[in-house]
N, C-alpha and C. Protein backbone atom coordinates (compact mmCIF):
# COMPACT_ATOMS: atom_id res chain seq x y z
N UNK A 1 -27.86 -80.52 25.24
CA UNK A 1 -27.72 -79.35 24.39
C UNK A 1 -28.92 -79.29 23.44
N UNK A 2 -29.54 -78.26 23.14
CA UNK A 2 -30.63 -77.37 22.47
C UNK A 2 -30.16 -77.49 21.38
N UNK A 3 -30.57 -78.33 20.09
CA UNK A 3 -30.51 -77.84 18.75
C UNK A 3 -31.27 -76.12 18.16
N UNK A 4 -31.56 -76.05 17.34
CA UNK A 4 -32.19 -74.76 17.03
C UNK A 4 -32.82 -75.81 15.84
N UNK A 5 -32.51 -76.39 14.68
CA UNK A 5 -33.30 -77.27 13.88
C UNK A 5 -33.13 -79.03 14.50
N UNK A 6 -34.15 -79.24 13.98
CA UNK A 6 -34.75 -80.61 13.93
C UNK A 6 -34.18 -81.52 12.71
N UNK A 7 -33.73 -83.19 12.65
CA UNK A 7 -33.30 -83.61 11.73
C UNK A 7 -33.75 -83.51 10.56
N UNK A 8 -35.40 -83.13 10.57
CA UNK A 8 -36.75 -82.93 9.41
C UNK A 8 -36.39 -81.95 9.17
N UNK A 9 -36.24 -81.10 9.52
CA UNK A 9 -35.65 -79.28 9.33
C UNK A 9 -34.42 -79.51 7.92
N UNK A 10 -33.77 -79.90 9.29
CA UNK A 10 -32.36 -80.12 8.33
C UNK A 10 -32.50 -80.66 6.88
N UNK A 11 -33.10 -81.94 6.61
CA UNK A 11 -33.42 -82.93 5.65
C UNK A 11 -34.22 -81.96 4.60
N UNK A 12 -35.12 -81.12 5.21
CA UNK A 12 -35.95 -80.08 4.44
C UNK A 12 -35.28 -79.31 3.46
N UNK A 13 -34.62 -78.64 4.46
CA UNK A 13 -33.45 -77.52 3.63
C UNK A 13 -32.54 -78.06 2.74
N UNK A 14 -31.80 -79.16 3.08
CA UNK A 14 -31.43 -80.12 1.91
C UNK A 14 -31.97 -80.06 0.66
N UNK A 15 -33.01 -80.99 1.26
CA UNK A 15 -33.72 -80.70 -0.70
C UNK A 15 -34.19 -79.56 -1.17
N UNK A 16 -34.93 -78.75 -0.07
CA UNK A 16 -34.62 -77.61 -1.26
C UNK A 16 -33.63 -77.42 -2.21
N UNK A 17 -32.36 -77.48 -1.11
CA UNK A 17 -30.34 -77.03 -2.20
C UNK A 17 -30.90 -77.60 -3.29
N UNK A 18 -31.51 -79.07 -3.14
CA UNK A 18 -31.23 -79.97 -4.24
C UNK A 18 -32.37 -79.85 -5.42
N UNK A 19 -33.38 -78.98 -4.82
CA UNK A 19 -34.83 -78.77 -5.65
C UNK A 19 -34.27 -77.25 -6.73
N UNK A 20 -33.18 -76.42 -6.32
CA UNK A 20 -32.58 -75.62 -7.00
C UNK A 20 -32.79 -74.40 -6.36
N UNK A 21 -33.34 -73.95 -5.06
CA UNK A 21 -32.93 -72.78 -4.08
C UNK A 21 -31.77 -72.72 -3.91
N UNK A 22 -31.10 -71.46 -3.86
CA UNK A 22 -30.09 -71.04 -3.89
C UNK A 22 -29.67 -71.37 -2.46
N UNK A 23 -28.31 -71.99 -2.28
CA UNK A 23 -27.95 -72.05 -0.39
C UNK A 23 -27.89 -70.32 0.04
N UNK A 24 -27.70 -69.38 -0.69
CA UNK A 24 -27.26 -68.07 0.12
C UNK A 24 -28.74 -67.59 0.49
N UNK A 25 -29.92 -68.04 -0.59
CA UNK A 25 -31.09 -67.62 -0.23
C UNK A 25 -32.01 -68.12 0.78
N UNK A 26 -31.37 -69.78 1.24
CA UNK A 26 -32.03 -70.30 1.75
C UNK A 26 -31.65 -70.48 3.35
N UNK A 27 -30.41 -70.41 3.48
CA UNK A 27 -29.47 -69.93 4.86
C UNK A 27 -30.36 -68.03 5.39
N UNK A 28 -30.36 -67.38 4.16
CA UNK A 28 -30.85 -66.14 4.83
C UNK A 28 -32.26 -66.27 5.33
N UNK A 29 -33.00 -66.62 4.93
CA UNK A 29 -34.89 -67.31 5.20
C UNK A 29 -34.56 -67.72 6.42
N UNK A 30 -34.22 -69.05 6.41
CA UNK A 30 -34.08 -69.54 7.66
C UNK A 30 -33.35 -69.33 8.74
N UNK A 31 -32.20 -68.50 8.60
CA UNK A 31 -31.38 -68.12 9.60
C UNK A 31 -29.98 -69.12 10.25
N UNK A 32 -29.63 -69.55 9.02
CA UNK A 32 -28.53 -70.19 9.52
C UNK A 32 -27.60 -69.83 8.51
N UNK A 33 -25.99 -70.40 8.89
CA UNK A 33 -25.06 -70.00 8.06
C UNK A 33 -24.69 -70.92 6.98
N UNK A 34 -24.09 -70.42 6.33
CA UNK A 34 -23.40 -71.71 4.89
C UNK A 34 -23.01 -72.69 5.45
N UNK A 35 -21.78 -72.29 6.15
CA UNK A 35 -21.05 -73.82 7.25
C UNK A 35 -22.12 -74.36 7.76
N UNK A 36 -23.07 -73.86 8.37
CA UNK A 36 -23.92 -74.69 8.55
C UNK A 36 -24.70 -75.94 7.35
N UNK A 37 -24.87 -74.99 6.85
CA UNK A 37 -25.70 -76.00 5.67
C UNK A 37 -24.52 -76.97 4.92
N UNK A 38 -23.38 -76.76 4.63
CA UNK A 38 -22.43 -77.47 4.55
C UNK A 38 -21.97 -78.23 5.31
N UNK A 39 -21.61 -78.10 6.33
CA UNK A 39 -21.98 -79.31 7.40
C UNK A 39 -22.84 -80.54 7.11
N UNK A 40 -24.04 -79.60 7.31
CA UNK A 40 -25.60 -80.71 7.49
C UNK A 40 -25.30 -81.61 6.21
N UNK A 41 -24.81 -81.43 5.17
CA UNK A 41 -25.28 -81.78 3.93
C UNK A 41 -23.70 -82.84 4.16
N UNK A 42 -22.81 -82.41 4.69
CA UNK A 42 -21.66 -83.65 4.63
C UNK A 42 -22.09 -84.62 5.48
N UNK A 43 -23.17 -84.31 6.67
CA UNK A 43 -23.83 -85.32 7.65
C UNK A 43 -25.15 -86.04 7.19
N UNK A 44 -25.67 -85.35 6.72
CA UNK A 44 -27.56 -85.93 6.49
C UNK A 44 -27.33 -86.05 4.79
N UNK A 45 -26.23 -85.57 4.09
CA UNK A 45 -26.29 -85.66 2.60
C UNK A 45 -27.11 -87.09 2.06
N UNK A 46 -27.87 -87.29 1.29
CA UNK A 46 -28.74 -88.91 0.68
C UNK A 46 -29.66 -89.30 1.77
N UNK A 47 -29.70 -88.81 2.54
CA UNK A 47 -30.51 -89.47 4.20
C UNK A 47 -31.87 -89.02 3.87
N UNK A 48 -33.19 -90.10 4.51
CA UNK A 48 -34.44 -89.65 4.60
C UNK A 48 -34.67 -89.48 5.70
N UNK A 49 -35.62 -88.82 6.51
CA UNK A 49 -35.96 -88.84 7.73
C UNK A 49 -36.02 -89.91 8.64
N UNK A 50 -36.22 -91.38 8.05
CA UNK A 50 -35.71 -92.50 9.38
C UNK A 50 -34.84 -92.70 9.14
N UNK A 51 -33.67 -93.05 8.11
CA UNK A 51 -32.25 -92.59 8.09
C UNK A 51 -31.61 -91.38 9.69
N UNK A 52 -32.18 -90.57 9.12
CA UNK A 52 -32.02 -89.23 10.48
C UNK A 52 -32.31 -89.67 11.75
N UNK A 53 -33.49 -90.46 12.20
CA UNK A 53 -33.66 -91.01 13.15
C UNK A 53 -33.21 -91.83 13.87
N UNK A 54 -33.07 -93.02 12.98
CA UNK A 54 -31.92 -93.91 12.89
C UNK A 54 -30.43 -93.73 13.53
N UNK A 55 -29.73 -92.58 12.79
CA UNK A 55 -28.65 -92.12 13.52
C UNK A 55 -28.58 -91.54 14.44
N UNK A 56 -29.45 -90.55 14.83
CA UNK A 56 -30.08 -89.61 16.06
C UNK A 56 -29.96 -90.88 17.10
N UNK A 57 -30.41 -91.81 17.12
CA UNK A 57 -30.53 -93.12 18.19
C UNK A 57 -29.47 -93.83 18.31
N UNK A 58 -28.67 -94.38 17.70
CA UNK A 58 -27.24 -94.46 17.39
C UNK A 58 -26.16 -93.83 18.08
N UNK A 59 -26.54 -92.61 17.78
CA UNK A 59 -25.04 -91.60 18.59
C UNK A 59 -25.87 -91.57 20.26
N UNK A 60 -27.13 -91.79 20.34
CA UNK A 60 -27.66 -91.91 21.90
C UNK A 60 -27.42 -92.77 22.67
N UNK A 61 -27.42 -94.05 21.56
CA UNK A 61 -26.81 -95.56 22.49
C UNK A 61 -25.14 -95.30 22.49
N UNK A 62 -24.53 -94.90 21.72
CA UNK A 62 -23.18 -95.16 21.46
C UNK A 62 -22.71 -94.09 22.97
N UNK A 63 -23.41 -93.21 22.84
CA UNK A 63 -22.58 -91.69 24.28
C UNK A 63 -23.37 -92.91 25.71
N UNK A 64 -24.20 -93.31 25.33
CA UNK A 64 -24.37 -94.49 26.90
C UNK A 64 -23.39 -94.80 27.15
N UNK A 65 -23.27 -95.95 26.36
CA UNK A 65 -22.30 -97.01 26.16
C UNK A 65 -20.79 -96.68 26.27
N UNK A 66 -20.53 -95.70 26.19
CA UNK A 66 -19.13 -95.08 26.52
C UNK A 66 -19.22 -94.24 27.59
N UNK A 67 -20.14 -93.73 28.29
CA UNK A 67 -20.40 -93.62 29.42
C UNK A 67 -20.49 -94.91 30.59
N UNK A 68 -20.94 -95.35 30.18
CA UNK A 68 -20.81 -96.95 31.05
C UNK A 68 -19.77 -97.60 31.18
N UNK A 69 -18.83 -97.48 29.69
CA UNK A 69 -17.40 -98.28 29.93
C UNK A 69 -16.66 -97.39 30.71
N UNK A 70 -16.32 -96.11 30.56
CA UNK A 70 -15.93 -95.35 31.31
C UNK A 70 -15.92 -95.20 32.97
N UNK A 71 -17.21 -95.57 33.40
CA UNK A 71 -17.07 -95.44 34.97
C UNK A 71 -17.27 -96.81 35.55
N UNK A 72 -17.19 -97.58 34.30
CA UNK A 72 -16.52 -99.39 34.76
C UNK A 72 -15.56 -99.31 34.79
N UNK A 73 -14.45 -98.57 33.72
CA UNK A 73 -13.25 -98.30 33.84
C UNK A 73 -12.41 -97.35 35.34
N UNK A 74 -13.21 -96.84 35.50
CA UNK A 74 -12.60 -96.12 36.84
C UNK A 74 -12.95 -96.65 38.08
N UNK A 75 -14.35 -97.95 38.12
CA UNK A 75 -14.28 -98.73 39.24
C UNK A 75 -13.35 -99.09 39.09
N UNK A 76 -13.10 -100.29 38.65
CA UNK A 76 -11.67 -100.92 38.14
C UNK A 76 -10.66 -100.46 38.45
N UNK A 77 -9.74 -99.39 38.15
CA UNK A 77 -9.23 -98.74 38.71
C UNK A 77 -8.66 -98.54 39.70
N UNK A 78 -9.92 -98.07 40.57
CA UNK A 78 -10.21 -97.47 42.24
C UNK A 78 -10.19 -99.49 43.06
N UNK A 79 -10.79 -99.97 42.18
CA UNK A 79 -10.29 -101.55 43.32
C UNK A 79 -8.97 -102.10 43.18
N UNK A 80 -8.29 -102.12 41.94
CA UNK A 80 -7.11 -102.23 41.77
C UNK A 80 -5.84 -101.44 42.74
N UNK A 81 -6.62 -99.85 43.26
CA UNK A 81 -6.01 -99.19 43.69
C UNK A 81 -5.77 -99.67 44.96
N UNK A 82 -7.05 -99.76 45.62
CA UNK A 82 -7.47 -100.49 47.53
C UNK A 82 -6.67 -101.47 47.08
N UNK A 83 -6.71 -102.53 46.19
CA UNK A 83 -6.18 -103.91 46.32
C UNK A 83 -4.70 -103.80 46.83
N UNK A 84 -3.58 -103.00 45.94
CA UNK A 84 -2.50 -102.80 45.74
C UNK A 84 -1.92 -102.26 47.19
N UNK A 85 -2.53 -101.56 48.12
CA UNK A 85 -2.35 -100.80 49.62
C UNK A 85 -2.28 -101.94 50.21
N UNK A 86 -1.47 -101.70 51.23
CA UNK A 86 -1.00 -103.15 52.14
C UNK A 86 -1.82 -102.43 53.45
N UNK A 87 -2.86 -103.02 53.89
CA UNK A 87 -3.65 -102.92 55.26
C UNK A 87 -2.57 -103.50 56.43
């Protein structure tokens, strides 16, 4: 899936909120919505850009890694299944 901003994006617009741009002024500029920026800010809120990175890599190993247990889990499964059939 296609983001539309970048974690630097995101982190950007942040501090602006926090530099004293208005969120309604700064959602309209850039083109995103409040929920959006409310969101970002309950996710990236205190974060610096390797912070951002950091987690960006994190949720990449973690969707592997549960991808992998997952179709270990359904080998497993599927031999348990053959095993259990009387030839």
């Amino acid at each position: 899936m296609k983001k539309r901003f970048s974690e630097v994006q995101i982190l950007g617009f942040l501090q602006a909120a926090e530099a004293g741009v208005a969120v309604t002024d700064l959602c309209r500029r850039h083109g995103f919505s409040e929920a959006s920026y409310y969101l970002w800010r309950r996710k990236f809120g205190g974060m610096t850009v390797p912070d951002a990175k950091r987690l960006k890599a994190l949720e990449q190993e973690n969707a592997r890694l549960k991808k992998l247990l997952a179709e270990t889990l359904l080998e497993q499964a599927v031999t348990q299944e053959v095993l259990r059939k009387k030839w």
